[in-house]
N, C-alpha and C. Protein backbone atom coordinates (compact mmCIF):
# COMPACT_ATOMS: atom_id res chain seq x y z
N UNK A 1 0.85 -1.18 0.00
CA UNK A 1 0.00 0.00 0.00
C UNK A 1 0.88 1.23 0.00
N UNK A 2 0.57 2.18 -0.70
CA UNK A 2 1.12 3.40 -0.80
C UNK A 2 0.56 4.92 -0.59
N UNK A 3 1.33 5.38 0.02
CA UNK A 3 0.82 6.35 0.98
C UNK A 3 0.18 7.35 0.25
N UNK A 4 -0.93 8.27 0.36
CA UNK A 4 -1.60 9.16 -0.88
C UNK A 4 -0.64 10.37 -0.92
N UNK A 5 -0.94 10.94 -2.23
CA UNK A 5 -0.25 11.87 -2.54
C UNK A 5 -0.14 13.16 -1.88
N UNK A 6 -1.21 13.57 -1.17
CA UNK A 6 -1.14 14.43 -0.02
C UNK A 6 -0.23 14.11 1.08
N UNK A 7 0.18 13.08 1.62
CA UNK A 7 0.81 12.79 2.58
C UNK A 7 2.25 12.91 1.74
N UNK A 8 2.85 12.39 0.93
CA UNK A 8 3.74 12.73 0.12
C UNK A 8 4.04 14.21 -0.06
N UNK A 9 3.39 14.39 -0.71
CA UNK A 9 3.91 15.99 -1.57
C UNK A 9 4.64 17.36 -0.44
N UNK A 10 4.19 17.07 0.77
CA UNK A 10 4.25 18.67 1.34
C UNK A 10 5.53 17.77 1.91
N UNK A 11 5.66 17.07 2.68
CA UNK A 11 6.75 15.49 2.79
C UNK A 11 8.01 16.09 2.15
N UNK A 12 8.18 16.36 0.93
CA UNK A 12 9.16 16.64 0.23
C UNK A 12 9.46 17.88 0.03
N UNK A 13 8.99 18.72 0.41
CA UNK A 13 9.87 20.14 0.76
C UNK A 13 10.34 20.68 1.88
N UNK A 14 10.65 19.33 3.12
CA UNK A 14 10.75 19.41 4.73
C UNK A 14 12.39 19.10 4.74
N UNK A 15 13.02 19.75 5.19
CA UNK A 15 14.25 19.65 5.68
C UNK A 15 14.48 18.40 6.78
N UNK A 16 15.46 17.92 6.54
CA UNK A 16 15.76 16.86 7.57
C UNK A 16 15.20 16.86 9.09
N UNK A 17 15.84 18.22 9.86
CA UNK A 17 15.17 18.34 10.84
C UNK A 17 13.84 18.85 10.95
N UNK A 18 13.59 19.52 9.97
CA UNK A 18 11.96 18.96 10.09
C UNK A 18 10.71 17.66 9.95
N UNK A 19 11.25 17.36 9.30
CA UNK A 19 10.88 15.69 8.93
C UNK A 19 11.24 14.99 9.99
N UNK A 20 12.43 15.06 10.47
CA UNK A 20 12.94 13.73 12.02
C UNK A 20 11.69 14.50 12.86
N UNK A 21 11.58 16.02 13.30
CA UNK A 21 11.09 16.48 14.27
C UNK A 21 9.34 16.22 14.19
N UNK A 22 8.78 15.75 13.13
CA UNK A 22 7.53 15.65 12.82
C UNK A 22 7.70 14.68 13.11
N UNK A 23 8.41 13.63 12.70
CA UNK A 23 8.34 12.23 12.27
C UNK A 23 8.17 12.20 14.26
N UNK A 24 8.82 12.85 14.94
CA UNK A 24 8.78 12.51 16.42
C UNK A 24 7.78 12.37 17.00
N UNK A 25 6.61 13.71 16.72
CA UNK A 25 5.71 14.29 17.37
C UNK A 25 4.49 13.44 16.92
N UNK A 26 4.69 12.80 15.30
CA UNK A 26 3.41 11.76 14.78
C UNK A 26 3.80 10.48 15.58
N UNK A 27 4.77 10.13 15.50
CA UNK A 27 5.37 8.70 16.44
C UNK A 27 4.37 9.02 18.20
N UNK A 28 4.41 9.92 18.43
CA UNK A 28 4.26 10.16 20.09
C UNK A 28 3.15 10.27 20.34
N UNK A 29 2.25 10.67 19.11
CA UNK A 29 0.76 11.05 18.97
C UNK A 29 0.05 9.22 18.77
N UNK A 30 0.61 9.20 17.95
CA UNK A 30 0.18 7.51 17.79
C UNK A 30 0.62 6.25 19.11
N UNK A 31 1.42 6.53 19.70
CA UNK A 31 1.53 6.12 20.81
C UNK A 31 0.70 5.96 21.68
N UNK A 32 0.19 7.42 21.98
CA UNK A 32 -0.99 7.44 23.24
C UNK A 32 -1.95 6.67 22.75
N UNK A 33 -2.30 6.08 21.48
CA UNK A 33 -3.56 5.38 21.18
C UNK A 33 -4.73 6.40 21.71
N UNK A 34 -4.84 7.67 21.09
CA UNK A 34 -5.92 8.15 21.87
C UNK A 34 -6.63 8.61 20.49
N UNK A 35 -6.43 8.11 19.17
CA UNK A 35 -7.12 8.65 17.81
C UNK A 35 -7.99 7.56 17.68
N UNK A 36 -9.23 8.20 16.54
CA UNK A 36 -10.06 7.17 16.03
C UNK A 36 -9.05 6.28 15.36
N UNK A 37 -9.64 5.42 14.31
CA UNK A 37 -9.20 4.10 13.59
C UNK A 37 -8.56 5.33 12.41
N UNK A 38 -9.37 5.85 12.03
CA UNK A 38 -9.29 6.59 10.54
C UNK A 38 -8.02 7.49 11.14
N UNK A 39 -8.02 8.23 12.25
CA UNK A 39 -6.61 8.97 12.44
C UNK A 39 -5.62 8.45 12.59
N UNK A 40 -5.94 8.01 13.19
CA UNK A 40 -4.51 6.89 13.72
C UNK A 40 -4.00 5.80 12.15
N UNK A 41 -4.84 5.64 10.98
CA UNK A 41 -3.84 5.47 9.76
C UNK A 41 -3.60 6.55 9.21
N UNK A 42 -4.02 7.46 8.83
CA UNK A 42 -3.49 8.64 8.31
C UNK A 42 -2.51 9.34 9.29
N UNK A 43 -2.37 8.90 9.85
CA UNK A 43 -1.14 9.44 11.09
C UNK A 43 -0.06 8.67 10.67
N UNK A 44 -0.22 7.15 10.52
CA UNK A 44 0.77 6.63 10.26
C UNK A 44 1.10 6.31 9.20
N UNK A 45 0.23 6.73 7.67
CA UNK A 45 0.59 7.19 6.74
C UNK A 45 1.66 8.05 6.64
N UNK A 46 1.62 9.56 7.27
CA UNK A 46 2.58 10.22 7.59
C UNK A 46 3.51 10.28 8.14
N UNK A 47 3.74 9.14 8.77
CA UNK A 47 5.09 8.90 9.65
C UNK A 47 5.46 8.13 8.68
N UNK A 48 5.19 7.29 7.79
CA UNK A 48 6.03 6.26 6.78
C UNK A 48 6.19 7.05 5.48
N UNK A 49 5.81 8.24 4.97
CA UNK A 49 6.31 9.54 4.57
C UNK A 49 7.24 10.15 5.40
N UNK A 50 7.10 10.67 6.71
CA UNK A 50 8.36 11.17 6.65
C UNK A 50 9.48 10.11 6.87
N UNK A 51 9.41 8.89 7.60
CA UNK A 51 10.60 8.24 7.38
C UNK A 51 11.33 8.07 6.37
N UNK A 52 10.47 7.93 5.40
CA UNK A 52 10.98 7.83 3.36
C UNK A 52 11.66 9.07 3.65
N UNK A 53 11.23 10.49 3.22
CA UNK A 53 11.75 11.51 3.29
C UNK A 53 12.88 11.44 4.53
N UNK A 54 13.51 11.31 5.43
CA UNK A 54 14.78 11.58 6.37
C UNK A 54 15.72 10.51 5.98
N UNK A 55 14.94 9.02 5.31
CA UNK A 55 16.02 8.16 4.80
C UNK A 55 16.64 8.57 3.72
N UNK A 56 15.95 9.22 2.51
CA UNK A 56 16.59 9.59 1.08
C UNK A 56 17.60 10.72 1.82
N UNK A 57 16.84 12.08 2.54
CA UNK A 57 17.87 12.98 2.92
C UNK A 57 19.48 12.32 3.22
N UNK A 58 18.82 11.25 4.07
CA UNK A 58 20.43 10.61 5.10
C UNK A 58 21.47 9.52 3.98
N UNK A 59 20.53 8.81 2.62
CA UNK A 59 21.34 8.50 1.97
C UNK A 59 22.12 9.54 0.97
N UNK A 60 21.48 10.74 0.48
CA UNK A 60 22.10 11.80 -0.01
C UNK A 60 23.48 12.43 0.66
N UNK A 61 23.12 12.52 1.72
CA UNK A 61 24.09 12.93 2.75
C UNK A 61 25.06 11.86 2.37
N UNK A 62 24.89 10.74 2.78
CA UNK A 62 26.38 9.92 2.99
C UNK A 62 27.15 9.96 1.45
N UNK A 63 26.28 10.07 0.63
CA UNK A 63 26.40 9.66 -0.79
C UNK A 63 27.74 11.04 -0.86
N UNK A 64 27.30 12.12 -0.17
CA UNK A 64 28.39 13.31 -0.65
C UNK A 64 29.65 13.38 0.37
N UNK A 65 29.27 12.77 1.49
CA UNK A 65 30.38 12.73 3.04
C UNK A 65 31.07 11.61 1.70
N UNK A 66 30.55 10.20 0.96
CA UNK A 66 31.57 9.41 1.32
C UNK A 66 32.90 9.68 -0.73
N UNK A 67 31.86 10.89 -1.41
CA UNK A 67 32.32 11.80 -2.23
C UNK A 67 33.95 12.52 -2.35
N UNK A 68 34.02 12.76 -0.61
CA UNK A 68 35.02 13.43 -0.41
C UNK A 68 36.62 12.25 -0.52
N UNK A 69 37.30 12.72 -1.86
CA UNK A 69 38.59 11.80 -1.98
C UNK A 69 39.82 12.51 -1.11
N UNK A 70 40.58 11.95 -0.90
CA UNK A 70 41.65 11.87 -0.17
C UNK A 70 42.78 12.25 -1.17
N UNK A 71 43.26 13.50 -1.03
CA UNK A 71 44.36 13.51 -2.45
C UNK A 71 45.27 12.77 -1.67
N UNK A 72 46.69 12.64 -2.72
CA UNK A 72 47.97 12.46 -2.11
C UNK A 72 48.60 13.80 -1.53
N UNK A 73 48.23 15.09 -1.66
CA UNK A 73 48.73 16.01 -0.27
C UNK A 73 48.02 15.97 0.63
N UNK A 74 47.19 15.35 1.24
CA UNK A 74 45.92 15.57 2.18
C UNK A 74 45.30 16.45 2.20
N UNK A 75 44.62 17.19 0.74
CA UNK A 75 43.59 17.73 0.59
C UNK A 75 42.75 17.08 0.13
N UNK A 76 41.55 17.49 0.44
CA UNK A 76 40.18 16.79 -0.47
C UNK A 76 39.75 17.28 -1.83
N UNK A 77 38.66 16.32 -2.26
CA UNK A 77 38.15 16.53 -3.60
C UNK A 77 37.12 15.92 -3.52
N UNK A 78 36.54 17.16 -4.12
CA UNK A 78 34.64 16.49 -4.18
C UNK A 78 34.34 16.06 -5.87
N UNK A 79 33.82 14.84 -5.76
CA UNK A 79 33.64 14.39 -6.69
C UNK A 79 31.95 14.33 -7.34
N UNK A 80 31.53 14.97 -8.24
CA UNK A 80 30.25 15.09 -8.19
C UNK A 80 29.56 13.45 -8.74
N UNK A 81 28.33 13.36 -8.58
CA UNK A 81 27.49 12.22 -8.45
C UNK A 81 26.51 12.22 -8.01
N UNK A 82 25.18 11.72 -8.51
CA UNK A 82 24.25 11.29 -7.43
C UNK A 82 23.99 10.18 -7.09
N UNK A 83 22.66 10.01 -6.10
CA UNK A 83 22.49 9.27 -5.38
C UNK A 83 22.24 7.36 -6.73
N UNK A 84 21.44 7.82 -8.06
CA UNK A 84 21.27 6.72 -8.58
C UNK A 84 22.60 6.22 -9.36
N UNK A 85 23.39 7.24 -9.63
CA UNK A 85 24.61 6.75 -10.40
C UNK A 85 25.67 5.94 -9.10
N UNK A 86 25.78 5.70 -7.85
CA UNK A 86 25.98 5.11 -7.15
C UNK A 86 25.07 3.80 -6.91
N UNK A 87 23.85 4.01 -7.33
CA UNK A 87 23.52 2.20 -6.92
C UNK A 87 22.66 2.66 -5.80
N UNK A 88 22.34 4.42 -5.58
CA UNK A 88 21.76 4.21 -3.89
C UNK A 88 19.95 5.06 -4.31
C-alpha cells in the first residue's frame, strides 16, 4: 500500500530536521492510542512519509560525506554524483 499523494507531496519540501522532528511528534501522537481508527492510519501514513523523506535525505548525505577523496597532499576533492549513479 502506498501512501496518498497528499501525505507525500508537502513530505518533500521538509528539511531533515523537520521531517525527524515531525516524524517525532506523529510517532508520540500515535503512541498514546488516543485517535479514532481513521486517524490513527493517516497518522501513520505520515510517519512512513516522513521516514521515506529523512532516509533519502540521510542517503544523499552519505552519498556526498563518502564523495570526499583523499588527495595524495591531504587535501580533499569532491567528486560530483548522485544518489542513482551510485547504486543508492
Amino acid at each position: 500500500m502506498t501512501e496518498p499523494a497528499t501525505a507525500r507531496g508537502d513530505v518533500e519540501s521538509l528539511s531533515f530536521d523537520e521531517a525527524f522532528a515531525e516524524l517525532g511528534r506523529v510517532v508520540g501522537a500515535l503512541e498514546t492510542g488516543n485517535q479514532s481508527l481513521e486517524e490513527t492510519i493517516g497518522a501513520y501514513e505520515r510517519a512512513v512519509a516522513l521516514q521515506g523523506r529523512c532516509e533519502r535525505l540521510l542517503a544523499a548525505a552519505e552519498l556526498r560525506v563518502s564523495q570526499l577523496m583523499a588527495r595524495a597532499d591531504g587535501s580533499l576533492a569532491v567528486t560530483e554524483a548522485t544518489p542513482e549513479e551510485s547504486g543508492g
